[in-house]
PDB file of N, CA and C in Angstrom:
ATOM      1  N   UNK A   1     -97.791 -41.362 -53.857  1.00  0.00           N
ATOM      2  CA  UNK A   1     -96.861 -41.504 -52.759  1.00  0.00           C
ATOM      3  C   UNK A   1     -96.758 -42.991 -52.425  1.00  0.00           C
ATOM      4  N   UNK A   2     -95.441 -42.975 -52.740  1.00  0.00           N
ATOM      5  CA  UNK A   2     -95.790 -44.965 -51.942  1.00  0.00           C
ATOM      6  C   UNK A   2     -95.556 -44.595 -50.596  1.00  0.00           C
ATOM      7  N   UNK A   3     -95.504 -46.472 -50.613  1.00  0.00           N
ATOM      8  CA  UNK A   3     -95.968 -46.785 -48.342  1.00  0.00           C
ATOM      9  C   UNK A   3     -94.585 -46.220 -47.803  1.00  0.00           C
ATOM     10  N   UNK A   4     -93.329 -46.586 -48.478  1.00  0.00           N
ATOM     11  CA  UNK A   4     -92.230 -46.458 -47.308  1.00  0.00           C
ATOM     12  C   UNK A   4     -92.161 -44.304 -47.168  1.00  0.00           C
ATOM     13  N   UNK A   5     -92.897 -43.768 -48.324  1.00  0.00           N
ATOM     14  CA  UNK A   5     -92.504 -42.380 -47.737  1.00  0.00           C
ATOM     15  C   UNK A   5     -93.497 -41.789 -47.359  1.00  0.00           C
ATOM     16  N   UNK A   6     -95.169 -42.336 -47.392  1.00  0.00           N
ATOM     17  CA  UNK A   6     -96.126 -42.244 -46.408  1.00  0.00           C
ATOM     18  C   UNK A   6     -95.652 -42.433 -44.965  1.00  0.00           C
ATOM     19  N   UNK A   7     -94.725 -43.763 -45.089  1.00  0.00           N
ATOM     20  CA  UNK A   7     -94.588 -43.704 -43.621  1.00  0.00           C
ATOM     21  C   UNK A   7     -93.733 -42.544 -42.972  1.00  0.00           C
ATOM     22  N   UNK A   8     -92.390 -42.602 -43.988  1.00  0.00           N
ATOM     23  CA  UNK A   8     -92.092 -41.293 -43.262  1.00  0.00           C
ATOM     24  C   UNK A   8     -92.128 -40.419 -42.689  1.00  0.00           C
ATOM     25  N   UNK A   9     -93.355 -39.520 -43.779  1.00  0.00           N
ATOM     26  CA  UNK A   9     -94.019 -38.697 -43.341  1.00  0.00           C
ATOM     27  C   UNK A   9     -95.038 -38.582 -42.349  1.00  0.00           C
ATOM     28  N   UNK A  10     -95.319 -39.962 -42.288  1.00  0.00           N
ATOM     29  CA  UNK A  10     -96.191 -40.150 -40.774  1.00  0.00           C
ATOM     30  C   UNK A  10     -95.358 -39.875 -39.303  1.00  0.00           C
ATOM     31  N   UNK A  11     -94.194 -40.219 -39.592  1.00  0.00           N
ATOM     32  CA  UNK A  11     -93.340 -40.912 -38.448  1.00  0.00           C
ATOM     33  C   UNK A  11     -92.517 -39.282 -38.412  1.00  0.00           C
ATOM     34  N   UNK A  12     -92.205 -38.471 -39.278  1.00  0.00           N
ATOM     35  CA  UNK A  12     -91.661 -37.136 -38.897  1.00  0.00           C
ATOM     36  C   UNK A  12     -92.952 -36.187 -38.605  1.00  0.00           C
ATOM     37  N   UNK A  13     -93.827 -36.452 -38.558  1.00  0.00           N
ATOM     38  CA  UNK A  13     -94.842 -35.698 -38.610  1.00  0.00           C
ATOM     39  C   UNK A  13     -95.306 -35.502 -36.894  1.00  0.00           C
ATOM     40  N   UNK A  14     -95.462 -36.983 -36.304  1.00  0.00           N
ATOM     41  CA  UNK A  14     -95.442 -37.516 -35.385  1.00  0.00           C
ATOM     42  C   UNK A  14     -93.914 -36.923 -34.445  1.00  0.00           C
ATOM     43  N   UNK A  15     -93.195 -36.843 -34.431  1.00  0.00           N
ATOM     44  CA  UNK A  15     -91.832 -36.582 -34.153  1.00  0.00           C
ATOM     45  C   UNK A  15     -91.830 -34.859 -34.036  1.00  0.00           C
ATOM     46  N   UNK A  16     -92.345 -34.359 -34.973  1.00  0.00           N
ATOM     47  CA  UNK A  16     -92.508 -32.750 -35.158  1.00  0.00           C
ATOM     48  C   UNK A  16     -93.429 -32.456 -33.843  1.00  0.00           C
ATOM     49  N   UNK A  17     -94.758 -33.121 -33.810  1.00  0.00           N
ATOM     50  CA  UNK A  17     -95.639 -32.852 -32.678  1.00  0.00           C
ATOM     51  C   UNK A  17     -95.067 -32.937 -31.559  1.00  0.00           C
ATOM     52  N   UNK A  18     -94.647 -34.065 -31.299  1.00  0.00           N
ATOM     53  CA  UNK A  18     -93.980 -34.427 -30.056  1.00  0.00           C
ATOM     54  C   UNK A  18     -92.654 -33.151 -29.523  1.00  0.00           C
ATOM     55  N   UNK A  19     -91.671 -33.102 -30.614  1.00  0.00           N
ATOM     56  CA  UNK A  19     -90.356 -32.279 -30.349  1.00  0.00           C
ATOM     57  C   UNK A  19     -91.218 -30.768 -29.770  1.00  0.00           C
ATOM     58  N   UNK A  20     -92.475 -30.515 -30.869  1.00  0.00           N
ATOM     59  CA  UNK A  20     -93.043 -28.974 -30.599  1.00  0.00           C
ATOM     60  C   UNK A  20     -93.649 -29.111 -29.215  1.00  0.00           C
ATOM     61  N   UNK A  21     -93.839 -29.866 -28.657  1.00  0.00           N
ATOM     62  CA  UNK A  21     -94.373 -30.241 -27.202  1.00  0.00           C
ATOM     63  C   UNK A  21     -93.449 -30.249 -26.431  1.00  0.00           C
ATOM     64  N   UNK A  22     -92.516 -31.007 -26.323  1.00  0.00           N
ATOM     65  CA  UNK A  22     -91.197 -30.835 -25.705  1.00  0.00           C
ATOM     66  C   UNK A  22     -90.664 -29.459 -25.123  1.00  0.00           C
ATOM     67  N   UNK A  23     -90.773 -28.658 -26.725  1.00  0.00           N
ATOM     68  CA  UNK A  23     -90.019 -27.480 -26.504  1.00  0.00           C
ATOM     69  C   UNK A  23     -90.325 -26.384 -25.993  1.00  0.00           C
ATOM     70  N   UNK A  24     -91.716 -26.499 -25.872  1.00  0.00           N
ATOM     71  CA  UNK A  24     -92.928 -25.652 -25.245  1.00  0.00           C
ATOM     72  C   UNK A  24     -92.689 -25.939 -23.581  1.00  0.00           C
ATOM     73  N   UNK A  25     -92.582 -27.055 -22.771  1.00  0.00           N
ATOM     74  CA  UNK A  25     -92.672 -27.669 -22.045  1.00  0.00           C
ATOM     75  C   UNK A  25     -91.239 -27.301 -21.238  1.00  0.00           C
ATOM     76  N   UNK A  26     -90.221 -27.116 -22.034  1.00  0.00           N
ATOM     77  CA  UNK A  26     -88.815 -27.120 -21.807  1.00  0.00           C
ATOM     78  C   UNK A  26     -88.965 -25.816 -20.705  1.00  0.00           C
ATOM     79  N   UNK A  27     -87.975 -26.561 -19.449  1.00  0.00           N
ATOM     80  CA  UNK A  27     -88.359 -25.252 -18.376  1.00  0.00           C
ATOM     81  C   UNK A  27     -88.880 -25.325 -17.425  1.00  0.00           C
ATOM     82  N   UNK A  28     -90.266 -26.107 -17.681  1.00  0.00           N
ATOM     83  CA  UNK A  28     -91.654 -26.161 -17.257  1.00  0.00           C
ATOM     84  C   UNK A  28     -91.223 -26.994 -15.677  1.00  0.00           C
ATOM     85  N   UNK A  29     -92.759 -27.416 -15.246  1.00  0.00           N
ATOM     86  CA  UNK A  29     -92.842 -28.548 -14.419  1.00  0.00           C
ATOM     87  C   UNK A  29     -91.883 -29.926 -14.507  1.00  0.00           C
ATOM     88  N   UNK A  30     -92.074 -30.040 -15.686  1.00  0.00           N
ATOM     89  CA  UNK A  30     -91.523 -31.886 -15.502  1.00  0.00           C
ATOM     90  C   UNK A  30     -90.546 -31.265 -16.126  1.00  0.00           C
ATOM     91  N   UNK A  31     -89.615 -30.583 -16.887  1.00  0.00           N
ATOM     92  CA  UNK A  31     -88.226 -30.670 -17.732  1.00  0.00           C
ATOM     93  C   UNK A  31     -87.942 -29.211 -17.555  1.00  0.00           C
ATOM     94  N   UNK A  32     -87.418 -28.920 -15.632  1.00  0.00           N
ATOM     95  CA  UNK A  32     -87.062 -28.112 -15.040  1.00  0.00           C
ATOM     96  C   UNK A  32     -85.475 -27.884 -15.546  1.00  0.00           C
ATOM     97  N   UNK A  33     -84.887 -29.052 -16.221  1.00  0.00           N
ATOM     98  CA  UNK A  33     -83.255 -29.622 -16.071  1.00  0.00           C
ATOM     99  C   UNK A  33     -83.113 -29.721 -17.655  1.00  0.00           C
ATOM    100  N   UNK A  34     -81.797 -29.427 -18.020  1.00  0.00           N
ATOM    101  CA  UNK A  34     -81.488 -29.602 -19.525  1.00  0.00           C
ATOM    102  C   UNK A  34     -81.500 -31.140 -19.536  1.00  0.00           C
ATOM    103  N   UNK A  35     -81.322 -31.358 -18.658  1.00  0.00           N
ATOM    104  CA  UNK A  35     -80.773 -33.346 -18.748  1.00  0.00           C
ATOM    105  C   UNK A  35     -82.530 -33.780 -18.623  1.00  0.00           C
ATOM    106  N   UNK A  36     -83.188 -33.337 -18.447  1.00  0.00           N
ATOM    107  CA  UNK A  36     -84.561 -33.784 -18.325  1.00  0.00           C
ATOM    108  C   UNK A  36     -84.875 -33.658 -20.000  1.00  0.00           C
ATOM    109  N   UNK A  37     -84.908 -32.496 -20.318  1.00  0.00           N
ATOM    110  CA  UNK A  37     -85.128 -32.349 -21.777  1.00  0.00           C
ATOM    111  C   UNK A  37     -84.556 -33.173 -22.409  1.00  0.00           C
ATOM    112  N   UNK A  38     -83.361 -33.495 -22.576  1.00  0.00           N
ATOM    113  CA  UNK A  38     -82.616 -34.148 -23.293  1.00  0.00           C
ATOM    114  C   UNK A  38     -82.758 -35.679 -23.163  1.00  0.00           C
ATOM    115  N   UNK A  39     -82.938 -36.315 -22.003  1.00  0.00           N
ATOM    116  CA  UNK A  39     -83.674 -37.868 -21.882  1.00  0.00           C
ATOM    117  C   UNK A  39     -84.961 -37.656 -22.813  1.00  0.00           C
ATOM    118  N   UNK A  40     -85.814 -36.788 -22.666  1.00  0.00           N
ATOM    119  CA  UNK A  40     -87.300 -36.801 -23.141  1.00  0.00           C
ATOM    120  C   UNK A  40     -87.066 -37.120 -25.076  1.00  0.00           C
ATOM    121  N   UNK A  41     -86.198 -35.740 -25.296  1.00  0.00           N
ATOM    122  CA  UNK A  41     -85.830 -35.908 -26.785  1.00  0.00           C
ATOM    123  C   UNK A  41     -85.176 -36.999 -27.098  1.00  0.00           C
ATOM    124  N   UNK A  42     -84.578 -37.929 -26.161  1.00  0.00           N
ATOM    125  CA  UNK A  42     -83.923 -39.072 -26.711  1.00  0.00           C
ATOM    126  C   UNK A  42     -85.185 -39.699 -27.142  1.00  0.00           C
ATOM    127  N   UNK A  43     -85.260 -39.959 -25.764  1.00  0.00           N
ATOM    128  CA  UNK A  43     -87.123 -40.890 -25.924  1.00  0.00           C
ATOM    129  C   UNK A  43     -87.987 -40.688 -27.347  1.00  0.00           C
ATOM    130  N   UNK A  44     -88.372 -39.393 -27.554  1.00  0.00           N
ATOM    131  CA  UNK A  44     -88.853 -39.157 -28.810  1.00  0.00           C
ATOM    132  C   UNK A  44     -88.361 -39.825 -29.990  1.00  0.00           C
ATOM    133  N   UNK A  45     -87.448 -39.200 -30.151  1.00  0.00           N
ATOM    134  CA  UNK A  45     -86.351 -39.773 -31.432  1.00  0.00           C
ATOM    135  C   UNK A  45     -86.478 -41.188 -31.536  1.00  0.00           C
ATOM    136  N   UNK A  46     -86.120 -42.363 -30.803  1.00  0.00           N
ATOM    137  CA  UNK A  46     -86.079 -43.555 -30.504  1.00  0.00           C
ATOM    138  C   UNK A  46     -87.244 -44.229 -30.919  1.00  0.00           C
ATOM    139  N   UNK A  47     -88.594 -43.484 -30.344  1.00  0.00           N
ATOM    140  CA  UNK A  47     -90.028 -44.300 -30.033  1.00  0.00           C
ATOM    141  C   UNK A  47     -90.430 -43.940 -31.633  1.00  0.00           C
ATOM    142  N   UNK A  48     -90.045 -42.508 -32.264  1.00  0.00           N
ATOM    143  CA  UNK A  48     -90.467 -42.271 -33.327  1.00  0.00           C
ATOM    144  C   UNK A  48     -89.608 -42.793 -34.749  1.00  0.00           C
ATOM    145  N   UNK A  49     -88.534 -43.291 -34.095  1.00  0.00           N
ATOM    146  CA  UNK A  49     -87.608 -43.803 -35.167  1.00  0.00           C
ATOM    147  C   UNK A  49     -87.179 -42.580 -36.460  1.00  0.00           C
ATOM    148  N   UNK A  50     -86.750 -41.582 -35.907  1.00  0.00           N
ATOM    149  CA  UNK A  50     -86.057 -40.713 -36.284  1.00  0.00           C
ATOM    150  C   UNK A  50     -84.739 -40.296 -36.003  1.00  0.00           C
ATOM    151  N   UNK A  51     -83.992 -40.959 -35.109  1.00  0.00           N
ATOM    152  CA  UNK A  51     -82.862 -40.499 -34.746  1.00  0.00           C
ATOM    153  C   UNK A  51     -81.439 -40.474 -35.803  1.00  0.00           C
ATOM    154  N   UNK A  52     -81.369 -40.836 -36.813  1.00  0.00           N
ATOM    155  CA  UNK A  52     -80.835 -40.991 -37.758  1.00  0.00           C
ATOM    156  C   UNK A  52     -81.327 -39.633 -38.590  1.00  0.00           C
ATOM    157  N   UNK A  53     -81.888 -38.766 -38.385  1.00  0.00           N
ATOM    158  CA  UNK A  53     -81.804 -37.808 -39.432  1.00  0.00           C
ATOM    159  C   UNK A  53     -82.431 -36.775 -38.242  1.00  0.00           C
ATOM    160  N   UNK A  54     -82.737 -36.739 -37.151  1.00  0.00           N
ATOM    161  CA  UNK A  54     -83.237 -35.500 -35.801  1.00  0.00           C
ATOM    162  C   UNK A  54     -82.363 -35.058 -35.890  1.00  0.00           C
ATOM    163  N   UNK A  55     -81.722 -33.784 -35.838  1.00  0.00           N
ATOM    164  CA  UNK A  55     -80.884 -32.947 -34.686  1.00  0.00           C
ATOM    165  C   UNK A  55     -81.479 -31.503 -33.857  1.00  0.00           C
ATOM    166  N   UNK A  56     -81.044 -32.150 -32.235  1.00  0.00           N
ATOM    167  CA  UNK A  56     -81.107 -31.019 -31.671  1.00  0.00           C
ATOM    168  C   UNK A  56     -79.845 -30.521 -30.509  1.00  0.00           C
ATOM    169  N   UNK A  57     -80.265 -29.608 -30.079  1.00  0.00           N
ATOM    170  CA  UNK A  57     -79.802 -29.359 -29.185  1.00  0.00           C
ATOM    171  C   UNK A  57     -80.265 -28.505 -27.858  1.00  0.00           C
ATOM    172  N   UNK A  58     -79.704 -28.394 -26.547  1.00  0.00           N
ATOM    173  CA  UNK A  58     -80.723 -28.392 -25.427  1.00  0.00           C
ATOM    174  C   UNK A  58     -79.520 -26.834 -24.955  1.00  0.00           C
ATOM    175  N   UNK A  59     -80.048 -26.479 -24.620  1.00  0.00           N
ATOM    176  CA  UNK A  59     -79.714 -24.664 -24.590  1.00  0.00           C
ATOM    177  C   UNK A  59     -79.590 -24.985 -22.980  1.00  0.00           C
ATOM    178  N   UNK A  60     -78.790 -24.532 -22.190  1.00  0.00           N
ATOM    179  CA  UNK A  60     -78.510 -24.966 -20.746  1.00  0.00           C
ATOM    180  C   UNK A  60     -78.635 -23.211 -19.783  1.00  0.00           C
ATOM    181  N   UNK A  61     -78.284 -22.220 -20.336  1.00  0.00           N
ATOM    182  CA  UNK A  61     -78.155 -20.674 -20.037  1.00  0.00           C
ATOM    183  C   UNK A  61     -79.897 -20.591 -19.238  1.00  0.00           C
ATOM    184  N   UNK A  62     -79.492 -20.583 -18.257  1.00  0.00           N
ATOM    185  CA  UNK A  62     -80.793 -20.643 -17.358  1.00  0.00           C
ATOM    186  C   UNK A  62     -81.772 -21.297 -16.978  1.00  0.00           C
ATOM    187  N   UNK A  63     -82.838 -21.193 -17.605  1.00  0.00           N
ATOM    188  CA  UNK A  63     -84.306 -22.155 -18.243  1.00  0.00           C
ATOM    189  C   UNK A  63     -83.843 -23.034 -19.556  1.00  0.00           C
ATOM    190  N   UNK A  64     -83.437 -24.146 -19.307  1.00  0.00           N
ATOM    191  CA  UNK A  64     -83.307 -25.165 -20.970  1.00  0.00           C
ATOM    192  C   UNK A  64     -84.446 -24.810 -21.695  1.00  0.00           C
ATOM    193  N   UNK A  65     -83.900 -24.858 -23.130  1.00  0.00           N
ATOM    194  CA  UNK A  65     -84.965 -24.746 -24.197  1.00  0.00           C
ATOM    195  C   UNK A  65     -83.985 -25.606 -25.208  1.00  0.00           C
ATOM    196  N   UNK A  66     -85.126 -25.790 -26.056  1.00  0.00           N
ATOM    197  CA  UNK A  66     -84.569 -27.129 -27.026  1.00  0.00           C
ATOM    198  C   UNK A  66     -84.468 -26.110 -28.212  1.00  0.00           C
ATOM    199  N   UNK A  67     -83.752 -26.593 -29.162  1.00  0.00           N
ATOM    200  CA  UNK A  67     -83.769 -26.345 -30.789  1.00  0.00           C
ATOM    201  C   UNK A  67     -83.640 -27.380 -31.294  1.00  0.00           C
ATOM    202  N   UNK A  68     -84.456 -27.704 -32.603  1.00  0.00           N
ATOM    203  CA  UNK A  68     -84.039 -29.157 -33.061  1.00  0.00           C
ATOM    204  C   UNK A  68     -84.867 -28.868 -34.875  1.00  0.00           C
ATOM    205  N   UNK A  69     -84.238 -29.806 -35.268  1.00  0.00           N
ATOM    206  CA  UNK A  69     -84.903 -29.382 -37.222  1.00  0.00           C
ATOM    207  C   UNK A  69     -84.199 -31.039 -37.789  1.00  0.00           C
ATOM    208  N   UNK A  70     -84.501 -31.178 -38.899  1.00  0.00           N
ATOM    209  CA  UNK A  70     -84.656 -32.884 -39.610  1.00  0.00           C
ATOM    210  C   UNK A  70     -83.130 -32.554 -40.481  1.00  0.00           C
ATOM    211  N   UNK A  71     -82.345 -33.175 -40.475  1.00  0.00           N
ATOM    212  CA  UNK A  71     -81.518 -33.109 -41.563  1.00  0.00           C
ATOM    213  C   UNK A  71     -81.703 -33.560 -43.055  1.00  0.00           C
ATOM    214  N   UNK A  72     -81.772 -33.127 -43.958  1.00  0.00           N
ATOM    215  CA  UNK A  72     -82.264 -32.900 -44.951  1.00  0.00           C
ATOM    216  C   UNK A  72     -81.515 -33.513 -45.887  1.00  0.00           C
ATOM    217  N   UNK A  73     -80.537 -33.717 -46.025  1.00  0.00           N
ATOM    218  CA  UNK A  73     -79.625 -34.433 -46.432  1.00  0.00           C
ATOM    219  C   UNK A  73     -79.681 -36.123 -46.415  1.00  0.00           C
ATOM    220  N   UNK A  74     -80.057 -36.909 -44.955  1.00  0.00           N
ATOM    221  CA  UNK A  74     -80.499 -37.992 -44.483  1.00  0.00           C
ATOM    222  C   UNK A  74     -81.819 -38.241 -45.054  1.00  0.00           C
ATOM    223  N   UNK A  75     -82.293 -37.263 -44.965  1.00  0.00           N
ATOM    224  CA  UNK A  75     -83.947 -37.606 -45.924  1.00  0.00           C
ATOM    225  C   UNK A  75     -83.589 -37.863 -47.121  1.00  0.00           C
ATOM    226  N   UNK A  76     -82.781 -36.938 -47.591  1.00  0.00           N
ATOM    227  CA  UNK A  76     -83.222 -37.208 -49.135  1.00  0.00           C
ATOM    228  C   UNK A  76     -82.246 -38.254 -49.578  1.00  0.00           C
ATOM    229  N   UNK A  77     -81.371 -38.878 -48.583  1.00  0.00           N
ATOM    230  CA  UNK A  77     -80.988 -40.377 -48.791  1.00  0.00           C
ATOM    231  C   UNK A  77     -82.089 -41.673 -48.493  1.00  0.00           C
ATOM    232  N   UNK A  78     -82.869 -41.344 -47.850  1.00  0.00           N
ATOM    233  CA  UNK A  78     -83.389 -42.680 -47.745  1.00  0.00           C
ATOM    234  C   UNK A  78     -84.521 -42.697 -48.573  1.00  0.00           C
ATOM    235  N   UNK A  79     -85.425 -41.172 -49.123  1.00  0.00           N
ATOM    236  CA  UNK A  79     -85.907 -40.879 -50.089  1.00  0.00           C
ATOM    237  C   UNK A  79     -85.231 -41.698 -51.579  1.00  0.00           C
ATOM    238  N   UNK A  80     -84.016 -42.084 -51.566  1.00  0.00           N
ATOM    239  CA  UNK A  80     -83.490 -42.289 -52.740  1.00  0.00           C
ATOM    240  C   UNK A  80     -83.719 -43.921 -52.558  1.00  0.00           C
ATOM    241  N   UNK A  81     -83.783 -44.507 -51.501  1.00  0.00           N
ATOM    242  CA  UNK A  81     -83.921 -45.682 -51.240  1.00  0.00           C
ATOM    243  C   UNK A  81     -85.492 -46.575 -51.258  1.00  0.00           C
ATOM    244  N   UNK A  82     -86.613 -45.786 -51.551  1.00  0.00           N
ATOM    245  CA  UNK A  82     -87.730 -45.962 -51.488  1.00  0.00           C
ATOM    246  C   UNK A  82     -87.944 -46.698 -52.912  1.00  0.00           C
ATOM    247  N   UNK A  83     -88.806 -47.836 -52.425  1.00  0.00           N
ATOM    248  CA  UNK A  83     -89.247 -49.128 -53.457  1.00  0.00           C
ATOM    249  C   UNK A  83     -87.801 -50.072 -53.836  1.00  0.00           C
ATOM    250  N   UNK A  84     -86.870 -49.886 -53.025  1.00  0.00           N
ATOM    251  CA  UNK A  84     -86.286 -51.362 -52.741  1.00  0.00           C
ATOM    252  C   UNK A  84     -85.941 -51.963 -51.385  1.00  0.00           C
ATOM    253  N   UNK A  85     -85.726 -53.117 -52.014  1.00  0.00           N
ATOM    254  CA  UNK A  85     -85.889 -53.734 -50.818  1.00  0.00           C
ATOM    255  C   UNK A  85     -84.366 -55.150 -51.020  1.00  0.00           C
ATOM    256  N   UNK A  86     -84.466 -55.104 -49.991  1.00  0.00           N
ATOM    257  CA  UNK A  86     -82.791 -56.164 -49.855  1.00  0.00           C
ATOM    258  C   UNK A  86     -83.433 -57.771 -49.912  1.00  0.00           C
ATOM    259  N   UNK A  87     -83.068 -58.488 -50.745  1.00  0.00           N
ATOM    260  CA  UNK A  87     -83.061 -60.134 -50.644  1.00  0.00           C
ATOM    261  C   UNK A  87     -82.151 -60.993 -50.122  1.00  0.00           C
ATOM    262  N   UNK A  88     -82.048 -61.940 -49.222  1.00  0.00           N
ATOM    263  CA  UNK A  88     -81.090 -62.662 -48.779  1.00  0.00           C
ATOM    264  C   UNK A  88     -80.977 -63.999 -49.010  1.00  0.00           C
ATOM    265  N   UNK A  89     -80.386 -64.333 -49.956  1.00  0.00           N
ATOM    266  CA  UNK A  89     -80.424 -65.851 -50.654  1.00  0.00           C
ATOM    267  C   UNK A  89     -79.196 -66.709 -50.480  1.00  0.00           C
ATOM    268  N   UNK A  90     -79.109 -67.966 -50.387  1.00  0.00           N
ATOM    269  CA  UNK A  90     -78.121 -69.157 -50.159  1.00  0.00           C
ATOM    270  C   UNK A  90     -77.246 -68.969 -51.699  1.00  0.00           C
ATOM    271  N   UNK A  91     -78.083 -68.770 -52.343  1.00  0.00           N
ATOM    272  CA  UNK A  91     -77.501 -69.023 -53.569  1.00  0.00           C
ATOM    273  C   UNK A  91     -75.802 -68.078 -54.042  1.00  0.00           C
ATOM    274  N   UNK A  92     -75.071 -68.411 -54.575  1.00  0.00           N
ATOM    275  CA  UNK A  92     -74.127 -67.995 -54.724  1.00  0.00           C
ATOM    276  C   UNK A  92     -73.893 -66.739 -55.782  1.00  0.00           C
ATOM    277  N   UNK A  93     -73.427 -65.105 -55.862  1.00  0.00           N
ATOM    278  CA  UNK A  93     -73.440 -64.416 -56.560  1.00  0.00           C
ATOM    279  C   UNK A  93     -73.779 -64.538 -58.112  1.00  0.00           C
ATOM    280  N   UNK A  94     -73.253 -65.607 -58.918  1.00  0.00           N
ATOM    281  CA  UNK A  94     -73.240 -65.734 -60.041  1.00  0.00           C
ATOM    282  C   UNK A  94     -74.291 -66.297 -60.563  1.00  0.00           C
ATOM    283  N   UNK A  95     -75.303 -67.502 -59.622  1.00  0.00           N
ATOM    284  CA  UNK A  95     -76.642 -67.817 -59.684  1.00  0.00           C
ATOM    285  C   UNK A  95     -77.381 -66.683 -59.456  1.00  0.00           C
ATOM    286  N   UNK A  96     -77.431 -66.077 -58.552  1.00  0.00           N
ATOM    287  CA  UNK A  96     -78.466 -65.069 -57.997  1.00  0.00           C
ATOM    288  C   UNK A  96     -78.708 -63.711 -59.076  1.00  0.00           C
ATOM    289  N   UNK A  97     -77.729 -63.636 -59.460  1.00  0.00           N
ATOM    290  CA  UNK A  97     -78.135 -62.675 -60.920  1.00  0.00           C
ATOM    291  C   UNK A  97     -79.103 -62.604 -61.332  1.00  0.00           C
ATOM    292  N   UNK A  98     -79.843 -61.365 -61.376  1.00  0.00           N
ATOM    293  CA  UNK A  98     -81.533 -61.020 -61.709  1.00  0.00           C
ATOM    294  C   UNK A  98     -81.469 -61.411 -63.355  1.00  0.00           C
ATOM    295  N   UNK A  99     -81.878 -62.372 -63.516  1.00  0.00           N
ATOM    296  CA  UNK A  99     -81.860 -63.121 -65.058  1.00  0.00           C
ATOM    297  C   UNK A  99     -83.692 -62.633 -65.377  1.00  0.00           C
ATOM    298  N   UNK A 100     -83.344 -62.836 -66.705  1.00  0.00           N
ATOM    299  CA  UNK A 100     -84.697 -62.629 -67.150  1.00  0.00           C
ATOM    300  C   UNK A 100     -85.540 -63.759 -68.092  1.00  0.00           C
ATOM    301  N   UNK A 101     -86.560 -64.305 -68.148  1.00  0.00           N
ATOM    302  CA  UNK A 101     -86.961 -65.322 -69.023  1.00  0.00           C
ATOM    303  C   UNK A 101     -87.352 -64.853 -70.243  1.00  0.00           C
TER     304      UNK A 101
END
């Protein structure tokens, strides 16, 4: 496993705990209000740097309750992006060409 999809998996893993806390919670004492839930899940998303591939949504019919799952699609794009990395050079297109010795 390399580092950038270790991290991933750290960082949705982290994000999973949190959302499953949330949603448990949803209702409760502190996230009596769909708009309470829904600040909290922002918060999550943001702090966990998932918001680019989270979706949920906050159920309003009485007691809020959350639903939320990873888009899978977004993963397996940035999955495709793992072990490169972007260079930013002065040099002009036709110099910068990955030449070989």
């Amino acid at each position: 496993m390399c580092g950038q999809q270790a991290a991933r998996v750290k960082r949705l893993t982290k994000a999973a705990e949190e959302r499953d806390k949330l949603a448990r919670a949803a209702g409760g004492r502190h996230y009596k209000t769909a708009e309470k839930v829904a600040a909290r899940a922002g918060v999550i998303a943001a702090k966990r740097r998932v918001t680019a591939c989270l979706r949920w949504h906050v159920h309003e019919a009485g007691v809020p309750s959350l639903e939320w799952g990873f888009d899978q699609d977004v993963l397996d794009a940035e999955a495709k992006a793992d072990g490169w990395y972007a260079l930013i050079t002065p040099l002009p297109a036709e110099q910068a060409y990955p030449h070989r010795s």
